[in-house]
PDB file of N, CA and C in Angstrom:
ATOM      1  N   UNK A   1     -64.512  24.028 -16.620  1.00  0.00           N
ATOM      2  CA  UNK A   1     -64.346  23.355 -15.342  1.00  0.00           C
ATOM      3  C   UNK A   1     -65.690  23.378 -14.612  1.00  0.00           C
ATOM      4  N   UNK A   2     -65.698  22.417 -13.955  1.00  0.00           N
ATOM      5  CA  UNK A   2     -67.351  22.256 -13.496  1.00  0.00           C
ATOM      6  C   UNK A   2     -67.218  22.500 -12.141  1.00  0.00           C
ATOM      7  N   UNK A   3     -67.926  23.996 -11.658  1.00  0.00           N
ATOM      8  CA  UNK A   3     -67.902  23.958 -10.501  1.00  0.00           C
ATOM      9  C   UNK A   3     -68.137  22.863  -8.636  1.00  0.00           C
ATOM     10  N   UNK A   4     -69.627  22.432  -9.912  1.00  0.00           N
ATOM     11  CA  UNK A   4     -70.229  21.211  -8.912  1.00  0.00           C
ATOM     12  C   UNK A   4     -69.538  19.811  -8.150  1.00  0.00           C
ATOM     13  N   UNK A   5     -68.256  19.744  -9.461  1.00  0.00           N
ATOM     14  CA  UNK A   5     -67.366  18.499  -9.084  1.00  0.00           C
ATOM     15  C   UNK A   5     -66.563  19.481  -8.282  1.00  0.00           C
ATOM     16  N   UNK A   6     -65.740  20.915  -8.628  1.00  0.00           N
ATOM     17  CA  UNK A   6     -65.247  21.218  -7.898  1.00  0.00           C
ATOM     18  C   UNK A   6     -65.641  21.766  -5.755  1.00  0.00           C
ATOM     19  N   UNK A   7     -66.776  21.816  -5.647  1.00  0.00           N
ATOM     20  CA  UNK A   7     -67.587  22.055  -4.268  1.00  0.00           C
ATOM     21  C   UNK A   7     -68.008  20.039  -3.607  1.00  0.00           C
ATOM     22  N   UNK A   8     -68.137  19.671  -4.285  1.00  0.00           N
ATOM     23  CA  UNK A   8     -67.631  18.112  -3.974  1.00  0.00           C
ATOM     24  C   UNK A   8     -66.434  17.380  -3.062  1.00  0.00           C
ATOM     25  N   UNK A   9     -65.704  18.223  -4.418  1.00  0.00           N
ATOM     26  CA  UNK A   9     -64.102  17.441  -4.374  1.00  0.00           C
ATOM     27  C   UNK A   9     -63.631  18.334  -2.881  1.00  0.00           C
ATOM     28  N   UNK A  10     -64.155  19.473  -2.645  1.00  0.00           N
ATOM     29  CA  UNK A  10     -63.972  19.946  -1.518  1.00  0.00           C
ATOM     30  C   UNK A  10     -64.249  19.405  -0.420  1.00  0.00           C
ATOM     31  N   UNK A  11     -65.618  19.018  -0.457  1.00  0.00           N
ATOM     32  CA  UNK A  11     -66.380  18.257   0.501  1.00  0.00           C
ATOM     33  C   UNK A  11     -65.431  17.241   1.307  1.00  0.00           C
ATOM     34  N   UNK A  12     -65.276  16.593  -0.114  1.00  0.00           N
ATOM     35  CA  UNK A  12     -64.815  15.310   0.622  1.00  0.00           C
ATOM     36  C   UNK A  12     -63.571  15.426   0.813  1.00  0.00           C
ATOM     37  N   UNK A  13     -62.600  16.372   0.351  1.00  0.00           N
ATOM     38  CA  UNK A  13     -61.234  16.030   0.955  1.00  0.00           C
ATOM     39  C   UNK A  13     -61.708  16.753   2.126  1.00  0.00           C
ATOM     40  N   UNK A  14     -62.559  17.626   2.274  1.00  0.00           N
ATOM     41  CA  UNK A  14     -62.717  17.827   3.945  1.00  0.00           C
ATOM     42  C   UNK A  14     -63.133  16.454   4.915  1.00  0.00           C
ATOM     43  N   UNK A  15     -63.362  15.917   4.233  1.00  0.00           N
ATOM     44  CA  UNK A  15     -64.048  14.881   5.344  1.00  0.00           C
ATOM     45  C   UNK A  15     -62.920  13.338   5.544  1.00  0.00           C
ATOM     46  N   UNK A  16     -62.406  13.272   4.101  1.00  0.00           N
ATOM     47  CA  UNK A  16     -61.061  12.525   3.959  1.00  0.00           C
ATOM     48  C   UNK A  16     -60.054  12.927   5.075  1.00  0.00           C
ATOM     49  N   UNK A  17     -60.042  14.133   5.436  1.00  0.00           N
ATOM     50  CA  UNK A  17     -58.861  14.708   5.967  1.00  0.00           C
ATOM     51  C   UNK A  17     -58.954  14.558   7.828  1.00  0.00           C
ATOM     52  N   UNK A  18     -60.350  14.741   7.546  1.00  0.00           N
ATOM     53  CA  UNK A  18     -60.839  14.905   9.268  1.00  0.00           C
ATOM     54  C   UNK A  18     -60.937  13.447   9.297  1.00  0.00           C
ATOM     55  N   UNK A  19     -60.734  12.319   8.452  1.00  0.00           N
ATOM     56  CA  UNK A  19     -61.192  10.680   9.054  1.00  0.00           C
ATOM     57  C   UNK A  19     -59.712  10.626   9.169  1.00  0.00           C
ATOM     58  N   UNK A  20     -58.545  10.866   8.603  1.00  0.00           N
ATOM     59  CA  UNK A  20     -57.152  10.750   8.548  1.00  0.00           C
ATOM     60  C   UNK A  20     -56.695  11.092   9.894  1.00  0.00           C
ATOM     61  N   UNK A  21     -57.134  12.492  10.144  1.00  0.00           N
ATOM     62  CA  UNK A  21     -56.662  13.118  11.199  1.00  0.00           C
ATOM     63  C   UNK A  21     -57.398  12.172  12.462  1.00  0.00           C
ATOM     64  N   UNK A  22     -58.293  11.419  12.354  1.00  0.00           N
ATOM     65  CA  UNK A  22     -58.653  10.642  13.612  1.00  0.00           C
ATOM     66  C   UNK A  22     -57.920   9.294  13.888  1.00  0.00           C
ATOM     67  N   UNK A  23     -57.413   8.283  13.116  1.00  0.00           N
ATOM     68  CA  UNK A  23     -56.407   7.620  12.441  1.00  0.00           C
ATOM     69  C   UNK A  23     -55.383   7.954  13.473  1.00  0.00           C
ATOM     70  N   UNK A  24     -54.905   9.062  12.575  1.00  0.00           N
ATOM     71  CA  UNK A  24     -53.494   9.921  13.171  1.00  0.00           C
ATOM     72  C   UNK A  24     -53.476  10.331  14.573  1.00  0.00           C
ATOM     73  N   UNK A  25     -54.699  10.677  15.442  1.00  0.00           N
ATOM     74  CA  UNK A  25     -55.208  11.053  16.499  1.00  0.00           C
ATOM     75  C   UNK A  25     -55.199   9.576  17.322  1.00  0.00           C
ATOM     76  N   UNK A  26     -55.664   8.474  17.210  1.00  0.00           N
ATOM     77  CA  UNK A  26     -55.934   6.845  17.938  1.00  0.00           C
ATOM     78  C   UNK A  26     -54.228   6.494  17.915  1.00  0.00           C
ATOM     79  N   UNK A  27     -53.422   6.845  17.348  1.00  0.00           N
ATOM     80  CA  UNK A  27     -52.181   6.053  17.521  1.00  0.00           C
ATOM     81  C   UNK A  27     -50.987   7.110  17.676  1.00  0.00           C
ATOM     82  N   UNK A  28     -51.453   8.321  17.826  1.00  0.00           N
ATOM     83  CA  UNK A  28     -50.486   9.433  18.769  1.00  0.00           C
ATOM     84  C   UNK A  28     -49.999   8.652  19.694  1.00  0.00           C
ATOM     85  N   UNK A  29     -48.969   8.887  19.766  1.00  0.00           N
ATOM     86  CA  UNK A  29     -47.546   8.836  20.818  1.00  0.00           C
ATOM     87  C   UNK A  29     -47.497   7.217  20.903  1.00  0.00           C
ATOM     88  N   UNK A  30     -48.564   6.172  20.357  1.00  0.00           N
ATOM     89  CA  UNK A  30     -48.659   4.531  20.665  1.00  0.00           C
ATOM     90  C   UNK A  30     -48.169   3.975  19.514  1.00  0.00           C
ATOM     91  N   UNK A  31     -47.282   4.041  18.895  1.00  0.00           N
ATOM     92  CA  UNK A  31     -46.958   3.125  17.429  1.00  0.00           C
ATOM     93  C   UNK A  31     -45.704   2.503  18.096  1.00  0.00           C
ATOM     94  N   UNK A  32     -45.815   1.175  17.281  1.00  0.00           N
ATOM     95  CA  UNK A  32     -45.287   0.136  18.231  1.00  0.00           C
ATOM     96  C   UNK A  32     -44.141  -0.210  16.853  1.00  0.00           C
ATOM     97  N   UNK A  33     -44.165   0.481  16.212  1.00  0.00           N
ATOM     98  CA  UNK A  33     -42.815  -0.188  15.171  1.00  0.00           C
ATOM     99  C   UNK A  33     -43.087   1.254  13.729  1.00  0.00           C
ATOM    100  N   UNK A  34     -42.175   1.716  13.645  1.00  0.00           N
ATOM    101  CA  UNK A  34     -41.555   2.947  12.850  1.00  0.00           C
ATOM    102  C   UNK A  34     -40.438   2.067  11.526  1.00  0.00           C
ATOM    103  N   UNK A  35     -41.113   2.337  10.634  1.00  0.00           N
ATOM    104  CA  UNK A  35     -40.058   1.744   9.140  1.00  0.00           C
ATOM    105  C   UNK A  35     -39.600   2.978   8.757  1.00  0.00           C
ATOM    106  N   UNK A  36     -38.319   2.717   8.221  1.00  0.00           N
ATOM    107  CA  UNK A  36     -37.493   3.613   7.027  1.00  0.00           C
ATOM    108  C   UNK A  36     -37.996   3.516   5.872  1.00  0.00           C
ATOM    109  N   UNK A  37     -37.898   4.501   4.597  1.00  0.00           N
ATOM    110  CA  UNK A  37     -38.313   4.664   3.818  1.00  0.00           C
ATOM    111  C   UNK A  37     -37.173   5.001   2.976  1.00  0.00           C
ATOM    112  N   UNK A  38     -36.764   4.520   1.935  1.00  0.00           N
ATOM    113  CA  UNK A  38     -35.786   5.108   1.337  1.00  0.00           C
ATOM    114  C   UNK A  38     -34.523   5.506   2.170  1.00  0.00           C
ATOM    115  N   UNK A  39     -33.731   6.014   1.267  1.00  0.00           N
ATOM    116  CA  UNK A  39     -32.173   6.294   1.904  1.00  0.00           C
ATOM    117  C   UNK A  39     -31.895   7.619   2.430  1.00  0.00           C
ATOM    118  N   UNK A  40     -33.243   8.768   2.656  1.00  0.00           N
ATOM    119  CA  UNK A  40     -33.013   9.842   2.773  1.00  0.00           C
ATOM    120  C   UNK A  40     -33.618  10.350   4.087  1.00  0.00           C
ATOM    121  N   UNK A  41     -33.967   8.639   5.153  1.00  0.00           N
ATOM    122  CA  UNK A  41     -33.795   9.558   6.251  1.00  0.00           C
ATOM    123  C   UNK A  41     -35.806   9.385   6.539  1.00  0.00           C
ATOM    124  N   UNK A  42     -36.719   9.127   5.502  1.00  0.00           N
ATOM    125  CA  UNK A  42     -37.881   9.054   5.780  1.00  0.00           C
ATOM    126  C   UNK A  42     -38.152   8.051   6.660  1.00  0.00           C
ATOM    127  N   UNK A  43     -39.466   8.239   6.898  1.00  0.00           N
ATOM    128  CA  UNK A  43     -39.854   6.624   8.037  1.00  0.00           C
ATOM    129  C   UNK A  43     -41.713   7.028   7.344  1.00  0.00           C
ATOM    130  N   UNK A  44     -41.893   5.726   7.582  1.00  0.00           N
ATOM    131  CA  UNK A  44     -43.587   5.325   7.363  1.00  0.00           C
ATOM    132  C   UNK A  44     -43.277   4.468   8.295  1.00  0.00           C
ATOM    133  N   UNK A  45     -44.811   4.854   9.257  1.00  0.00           N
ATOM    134  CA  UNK A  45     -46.110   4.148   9.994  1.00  0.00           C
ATOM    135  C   UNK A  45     -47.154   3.446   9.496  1.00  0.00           C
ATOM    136  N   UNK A  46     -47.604   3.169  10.255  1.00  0.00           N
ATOM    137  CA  UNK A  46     -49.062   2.338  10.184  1.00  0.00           C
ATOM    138  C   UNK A  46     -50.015   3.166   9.832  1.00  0.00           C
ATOM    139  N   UNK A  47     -50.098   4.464  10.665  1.00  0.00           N
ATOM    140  CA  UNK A  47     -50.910   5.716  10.322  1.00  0.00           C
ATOM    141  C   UNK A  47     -50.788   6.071   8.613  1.00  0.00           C
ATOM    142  N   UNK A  48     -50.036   5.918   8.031  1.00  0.00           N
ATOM    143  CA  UNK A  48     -49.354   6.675   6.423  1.00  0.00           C
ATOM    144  C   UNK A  48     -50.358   5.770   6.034  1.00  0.00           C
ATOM    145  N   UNK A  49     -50.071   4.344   5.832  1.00  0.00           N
ATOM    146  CA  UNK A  49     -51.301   3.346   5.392  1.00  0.00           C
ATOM    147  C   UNK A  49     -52.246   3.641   5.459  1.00  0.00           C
ATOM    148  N   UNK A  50     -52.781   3.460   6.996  1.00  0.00           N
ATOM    149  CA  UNK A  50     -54.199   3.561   7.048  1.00  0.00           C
ATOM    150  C   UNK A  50     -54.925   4.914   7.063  1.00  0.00           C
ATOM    151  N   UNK A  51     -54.074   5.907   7.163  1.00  0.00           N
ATOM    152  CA  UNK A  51     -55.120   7.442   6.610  1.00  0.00           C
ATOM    153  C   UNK A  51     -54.895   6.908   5.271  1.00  0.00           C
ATOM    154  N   UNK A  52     -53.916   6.949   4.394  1.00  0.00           N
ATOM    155  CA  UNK A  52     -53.858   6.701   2.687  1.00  0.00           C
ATOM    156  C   UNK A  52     -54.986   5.836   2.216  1.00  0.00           C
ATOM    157  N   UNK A  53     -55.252   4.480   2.770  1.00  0.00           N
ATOM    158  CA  UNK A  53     -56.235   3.707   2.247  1.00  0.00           C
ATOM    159  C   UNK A  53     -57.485   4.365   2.781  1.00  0.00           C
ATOM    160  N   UNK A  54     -57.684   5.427   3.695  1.00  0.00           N
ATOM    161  CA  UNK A  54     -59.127   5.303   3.875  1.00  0.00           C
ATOM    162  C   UNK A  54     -59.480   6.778   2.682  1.00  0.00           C
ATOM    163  N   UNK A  55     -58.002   7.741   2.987  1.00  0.00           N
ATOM    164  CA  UNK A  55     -59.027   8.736   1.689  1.00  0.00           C
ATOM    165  C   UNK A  55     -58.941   8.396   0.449  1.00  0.00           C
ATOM    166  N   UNK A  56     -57.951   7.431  -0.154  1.00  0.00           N
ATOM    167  CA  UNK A  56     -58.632   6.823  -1.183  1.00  0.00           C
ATOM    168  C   UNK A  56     -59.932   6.198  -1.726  1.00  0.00           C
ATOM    169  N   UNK A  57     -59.916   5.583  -0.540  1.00  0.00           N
ATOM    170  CA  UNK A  57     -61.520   4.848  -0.774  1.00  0.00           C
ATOM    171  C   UNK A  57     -62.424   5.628  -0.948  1.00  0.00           C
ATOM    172  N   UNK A  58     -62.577   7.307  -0.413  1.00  0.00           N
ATOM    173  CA  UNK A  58     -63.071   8.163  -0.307  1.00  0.00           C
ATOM    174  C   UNK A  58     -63.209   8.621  -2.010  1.00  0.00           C
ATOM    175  N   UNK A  59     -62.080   9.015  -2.082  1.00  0.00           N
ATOM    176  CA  UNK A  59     -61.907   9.610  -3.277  1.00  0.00           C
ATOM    177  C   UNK A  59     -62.573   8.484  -4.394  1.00  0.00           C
ATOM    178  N   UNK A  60     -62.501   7.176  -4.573  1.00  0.00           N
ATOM    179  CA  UNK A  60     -62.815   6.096  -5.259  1.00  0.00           C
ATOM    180  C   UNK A  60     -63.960   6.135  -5.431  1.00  0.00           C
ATOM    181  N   UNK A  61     -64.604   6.249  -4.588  1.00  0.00           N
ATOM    182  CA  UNK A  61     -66.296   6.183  -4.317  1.00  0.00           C
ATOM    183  C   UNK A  61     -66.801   7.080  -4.969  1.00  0.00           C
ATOM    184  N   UNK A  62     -66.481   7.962  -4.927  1.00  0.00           N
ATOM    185  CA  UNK A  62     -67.248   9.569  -5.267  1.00  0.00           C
ATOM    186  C   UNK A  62     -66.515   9.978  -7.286  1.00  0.00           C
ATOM    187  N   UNK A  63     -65.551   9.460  -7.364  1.00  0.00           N
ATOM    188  CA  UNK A  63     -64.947  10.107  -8.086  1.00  0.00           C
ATOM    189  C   UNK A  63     -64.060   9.103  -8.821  1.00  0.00           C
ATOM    190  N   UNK A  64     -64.538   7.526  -9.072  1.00  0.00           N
ATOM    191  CA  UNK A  64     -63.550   6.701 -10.038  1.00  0.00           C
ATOM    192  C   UNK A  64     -63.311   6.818 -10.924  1.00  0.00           C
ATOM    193  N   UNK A  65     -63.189   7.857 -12.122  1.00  0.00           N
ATOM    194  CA  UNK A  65     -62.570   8.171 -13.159  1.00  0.00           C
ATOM    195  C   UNK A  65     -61.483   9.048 -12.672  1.00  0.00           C
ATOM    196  N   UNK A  66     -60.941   9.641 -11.994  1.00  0.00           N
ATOM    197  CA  UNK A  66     -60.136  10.935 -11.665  1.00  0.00           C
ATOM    198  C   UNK A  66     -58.814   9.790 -11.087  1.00  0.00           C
ATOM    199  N   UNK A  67     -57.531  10.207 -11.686  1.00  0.00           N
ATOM    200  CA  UNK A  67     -56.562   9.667 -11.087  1.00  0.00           C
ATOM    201  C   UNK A  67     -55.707   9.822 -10.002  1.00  0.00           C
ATOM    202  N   UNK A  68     -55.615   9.207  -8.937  1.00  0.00           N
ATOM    203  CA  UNK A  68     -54.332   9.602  -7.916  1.00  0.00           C
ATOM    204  C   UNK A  68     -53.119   9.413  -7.938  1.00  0.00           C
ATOM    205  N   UNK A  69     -52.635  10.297  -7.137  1.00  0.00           N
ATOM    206  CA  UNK A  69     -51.263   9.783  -6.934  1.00  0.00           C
ATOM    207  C   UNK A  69     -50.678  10.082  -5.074  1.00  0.00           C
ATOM    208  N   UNK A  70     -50.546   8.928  -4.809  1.00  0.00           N
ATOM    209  CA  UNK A  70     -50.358   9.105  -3.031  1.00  0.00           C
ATOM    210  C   UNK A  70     -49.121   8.963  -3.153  1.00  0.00           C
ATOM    211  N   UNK A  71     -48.632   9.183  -1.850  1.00  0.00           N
ATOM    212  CA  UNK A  71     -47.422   9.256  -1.337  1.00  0.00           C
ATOM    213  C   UNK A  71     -46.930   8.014  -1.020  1.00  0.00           C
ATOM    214  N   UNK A  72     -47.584   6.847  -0.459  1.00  0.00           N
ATOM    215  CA  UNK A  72     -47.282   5.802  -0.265  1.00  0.00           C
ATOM    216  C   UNK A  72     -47.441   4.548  -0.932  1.00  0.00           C
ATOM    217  N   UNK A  73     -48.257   4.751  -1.884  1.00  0.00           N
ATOM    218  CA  UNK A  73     -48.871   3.648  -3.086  1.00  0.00           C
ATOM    219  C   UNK A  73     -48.699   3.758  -4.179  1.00  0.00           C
ATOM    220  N   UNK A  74     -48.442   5.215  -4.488  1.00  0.00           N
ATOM    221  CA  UNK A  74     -47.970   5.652  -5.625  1.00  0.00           C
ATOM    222  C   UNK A  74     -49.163   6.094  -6.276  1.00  0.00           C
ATOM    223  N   UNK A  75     -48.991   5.925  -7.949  1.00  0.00           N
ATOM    224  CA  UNK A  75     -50.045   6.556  -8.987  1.00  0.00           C
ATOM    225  C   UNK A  75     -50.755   5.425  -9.329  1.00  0.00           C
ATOM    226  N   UNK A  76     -52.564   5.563  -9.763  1.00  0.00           N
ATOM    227  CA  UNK A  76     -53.303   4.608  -9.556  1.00  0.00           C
ATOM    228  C   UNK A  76     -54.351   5.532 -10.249  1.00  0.00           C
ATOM    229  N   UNK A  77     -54.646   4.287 -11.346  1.00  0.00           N
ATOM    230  CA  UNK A  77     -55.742   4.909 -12.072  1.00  0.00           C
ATOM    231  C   UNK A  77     -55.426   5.568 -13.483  1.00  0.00           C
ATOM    232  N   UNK A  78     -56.392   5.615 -14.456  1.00  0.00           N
ATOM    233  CA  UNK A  78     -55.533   6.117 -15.963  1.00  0.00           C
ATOM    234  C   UNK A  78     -55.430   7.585 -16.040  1.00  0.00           C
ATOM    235  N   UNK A  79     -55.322   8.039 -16.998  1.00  0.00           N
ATOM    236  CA  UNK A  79     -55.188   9.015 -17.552  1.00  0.00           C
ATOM    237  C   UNK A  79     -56.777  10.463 -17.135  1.00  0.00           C
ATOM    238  N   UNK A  80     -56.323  11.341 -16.555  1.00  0.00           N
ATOM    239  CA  UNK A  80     -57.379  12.105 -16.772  1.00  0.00           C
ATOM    240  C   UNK A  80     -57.378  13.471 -16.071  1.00  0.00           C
ATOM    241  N   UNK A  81     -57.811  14.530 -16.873  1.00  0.00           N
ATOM    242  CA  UNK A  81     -57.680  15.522 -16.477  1.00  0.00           C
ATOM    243  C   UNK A  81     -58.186  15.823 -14.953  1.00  0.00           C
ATOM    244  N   UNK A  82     -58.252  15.219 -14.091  1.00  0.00           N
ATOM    245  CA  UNK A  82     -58.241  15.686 -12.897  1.00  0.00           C
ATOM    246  C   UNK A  82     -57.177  14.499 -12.241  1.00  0.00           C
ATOM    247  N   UNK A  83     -56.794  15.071 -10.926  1.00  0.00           N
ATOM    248  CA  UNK A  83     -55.574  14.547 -10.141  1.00  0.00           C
ATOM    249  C   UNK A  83     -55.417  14.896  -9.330  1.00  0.00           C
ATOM    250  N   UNK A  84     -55.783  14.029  -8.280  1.00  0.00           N
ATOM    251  CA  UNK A  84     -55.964  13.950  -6.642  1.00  0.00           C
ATOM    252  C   UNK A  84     -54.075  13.394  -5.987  1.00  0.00           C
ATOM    253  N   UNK A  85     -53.730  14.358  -5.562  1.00  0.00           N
ATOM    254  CA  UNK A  85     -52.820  14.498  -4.629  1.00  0.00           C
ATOM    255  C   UNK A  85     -52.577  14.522  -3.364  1.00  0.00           C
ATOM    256  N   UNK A  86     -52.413  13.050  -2.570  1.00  0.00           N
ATOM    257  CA  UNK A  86     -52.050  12.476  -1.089  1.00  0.00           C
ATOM    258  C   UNK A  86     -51.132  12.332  -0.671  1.00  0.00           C
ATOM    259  N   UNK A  87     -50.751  13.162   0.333  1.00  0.00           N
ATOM    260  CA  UNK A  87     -49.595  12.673   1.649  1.00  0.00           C
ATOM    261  C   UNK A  87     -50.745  12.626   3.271  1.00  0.00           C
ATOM    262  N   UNK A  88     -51.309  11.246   2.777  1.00  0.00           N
ATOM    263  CA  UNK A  88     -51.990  11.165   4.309  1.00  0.00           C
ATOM    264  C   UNK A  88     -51.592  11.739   5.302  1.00  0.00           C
ATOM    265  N   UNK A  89     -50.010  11.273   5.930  1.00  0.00           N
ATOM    266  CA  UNK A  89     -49.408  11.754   7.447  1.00  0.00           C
ATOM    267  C   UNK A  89     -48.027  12.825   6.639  1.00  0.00           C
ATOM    268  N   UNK A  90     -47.906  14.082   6.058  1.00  0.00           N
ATOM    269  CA  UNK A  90     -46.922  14.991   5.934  1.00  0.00           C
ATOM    270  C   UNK A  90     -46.930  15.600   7.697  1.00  0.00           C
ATOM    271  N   UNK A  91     -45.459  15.205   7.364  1.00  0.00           N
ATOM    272  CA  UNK A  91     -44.443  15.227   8.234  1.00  0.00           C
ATOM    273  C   UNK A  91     -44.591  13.975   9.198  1.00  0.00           C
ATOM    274  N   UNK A  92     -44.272  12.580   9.353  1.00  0.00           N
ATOM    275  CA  UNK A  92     -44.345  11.616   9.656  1.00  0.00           C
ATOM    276  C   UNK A  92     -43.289  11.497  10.625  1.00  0.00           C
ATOM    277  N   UNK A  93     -41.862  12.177  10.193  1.00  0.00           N
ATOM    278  CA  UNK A  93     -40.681  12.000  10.768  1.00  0.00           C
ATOM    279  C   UNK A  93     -41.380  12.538  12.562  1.00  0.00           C
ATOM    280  N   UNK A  94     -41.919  14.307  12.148  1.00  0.00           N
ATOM    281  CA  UNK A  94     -42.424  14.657  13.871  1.00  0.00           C
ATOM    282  C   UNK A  94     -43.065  13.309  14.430  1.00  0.00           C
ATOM    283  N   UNK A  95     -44.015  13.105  13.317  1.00  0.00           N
ATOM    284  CA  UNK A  95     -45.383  12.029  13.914  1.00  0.00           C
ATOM    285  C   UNK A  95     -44.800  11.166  14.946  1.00  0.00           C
ATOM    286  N   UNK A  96     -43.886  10.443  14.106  1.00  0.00           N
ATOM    287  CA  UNK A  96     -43.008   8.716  14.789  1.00  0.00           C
ATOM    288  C   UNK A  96     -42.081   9.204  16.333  1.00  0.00           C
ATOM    289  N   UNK A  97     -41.329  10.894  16.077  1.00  0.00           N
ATOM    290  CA  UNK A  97     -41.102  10.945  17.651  1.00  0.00           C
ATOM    291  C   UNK A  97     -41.919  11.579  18.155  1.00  0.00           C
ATOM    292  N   UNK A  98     -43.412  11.730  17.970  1.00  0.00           N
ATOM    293  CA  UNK A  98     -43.893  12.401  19.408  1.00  0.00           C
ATOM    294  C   UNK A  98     -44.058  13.914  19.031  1.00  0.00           C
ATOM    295  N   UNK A  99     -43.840  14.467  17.901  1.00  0.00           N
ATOM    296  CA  UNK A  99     -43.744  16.121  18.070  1.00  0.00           C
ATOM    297  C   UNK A  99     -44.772  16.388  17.210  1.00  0.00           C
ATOM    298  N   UNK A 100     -45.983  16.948  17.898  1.00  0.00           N
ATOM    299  CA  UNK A 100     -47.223  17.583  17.015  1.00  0.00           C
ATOM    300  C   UNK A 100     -47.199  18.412  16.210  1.00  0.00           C
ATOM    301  N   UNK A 101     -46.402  17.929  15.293  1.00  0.00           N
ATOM    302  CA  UNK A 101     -46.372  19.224  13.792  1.00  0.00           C
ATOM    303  C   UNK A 101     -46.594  18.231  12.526  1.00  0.00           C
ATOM    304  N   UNK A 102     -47.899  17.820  12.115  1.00  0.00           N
ATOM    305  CA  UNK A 102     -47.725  17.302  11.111  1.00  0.00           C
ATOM    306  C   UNK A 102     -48.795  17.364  10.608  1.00  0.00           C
ATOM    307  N   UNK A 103     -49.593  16.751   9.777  1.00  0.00           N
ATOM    308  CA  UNK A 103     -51.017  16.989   8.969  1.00  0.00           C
ATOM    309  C   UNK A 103     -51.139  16.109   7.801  1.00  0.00           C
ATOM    310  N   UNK A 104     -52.130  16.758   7.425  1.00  0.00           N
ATOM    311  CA  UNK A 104     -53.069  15.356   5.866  1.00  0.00           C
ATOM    312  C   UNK A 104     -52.737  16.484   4.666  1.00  0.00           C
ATOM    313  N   UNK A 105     -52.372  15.948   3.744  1.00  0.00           N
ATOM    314  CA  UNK A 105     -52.417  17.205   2.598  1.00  0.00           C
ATOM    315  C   UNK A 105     -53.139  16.155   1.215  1.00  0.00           C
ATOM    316  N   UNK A 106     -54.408  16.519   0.975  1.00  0.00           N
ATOM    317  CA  UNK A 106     -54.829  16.403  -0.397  1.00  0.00           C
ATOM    318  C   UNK A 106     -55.072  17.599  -0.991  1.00  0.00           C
ATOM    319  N   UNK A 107     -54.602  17.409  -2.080  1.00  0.00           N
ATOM    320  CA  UNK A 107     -54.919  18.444  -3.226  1.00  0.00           C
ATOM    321  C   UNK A 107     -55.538  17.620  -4.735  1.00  0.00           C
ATOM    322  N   UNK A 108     -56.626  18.422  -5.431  1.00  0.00           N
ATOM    323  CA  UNK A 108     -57.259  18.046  -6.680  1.00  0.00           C
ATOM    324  C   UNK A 108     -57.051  19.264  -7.305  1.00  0.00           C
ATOM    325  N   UNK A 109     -56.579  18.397  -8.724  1.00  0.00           N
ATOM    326  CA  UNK A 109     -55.834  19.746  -9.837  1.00  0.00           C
ATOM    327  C   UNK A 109     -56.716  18.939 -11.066  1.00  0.00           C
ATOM    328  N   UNK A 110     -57.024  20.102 -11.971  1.00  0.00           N
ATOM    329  CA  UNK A 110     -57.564  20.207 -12.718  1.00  0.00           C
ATOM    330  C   UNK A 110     -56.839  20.751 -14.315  1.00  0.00           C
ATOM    331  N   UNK A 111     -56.662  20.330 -14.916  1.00  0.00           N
ATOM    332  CA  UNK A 111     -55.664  20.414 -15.997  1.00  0.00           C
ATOM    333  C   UNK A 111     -54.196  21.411 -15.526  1.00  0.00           C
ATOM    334  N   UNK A 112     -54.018  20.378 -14.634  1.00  0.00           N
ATOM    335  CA  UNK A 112     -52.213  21.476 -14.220  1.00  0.00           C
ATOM    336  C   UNK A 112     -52.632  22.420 -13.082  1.00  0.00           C
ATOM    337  N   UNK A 113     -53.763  22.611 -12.868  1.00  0.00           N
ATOM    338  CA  UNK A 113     -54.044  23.777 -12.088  1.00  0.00           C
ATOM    339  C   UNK A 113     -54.370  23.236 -10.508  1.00  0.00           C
ATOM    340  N   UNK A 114     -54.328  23.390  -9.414  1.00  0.00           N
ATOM    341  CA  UNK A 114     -55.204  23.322  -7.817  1.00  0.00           C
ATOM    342  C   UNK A 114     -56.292  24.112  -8.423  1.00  0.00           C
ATOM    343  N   UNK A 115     -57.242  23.003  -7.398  1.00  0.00           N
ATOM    344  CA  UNK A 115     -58.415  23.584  -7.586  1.00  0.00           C
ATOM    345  C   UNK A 115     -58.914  23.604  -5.992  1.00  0.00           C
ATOM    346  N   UNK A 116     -58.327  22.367  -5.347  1.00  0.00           N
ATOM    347  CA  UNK A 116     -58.631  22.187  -4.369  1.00  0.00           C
ATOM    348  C   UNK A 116     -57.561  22.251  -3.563  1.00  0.00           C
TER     349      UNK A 116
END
């Protein structure tokens, strides 16, 4: 395992996370239309999108061989021992009424393992 990709992959989900969290921060308590998601009660925003598309792009840039899999777009990209794991807005349900408990979760795994 290569450390160097691994102090990287850090980097940038730090910085993925803090552009998400600003995203998530511009449309606190102002979202003007809340969707359901499935039959179990979820809802996606505008925020889920647009943090999702921007740390992808993140991740894309730095790292286009490595595959994702987001929460809202699904899995993208072939086969490969590393695997970047997105829920831009976890906990969305607080997000959409108003209750500040929620956050960005990426994780990068490395043959089965977190690394990040």
């Amino acid at each position: 395992m290569d450390q160097r990709i691994i102090e990287e992959a850090k980097q940038l989900a730090i910085a993925a996370a803090k552009e998400a969290g600003s995203i998530a921060k511009a449309y606190f308590d102002k979202l003007e239309k809340v969707d359901q998601k499935g039959d179990n009660g979820d809802l996606v925003t505008v925020v889920d999108h647009l943090a999702e598309e921007r740390i992808l792009e993140h991740i894309r840039s730095k790292f286009p061989d490595h595959r994702i899999r987001a929460e809202e777009s699904g899995d993208h990209g072939q086969r490969s021992d590393w695997l970047w794991l997105v829920d831009p807005l976890d906990g969305t349900n607080n997000y959409a009424i108003g209750l500040p408990a929620f956050s960005c979760s990426i994780t990068l795994i490395y043959q089965g393992q977190p690394v990040v």
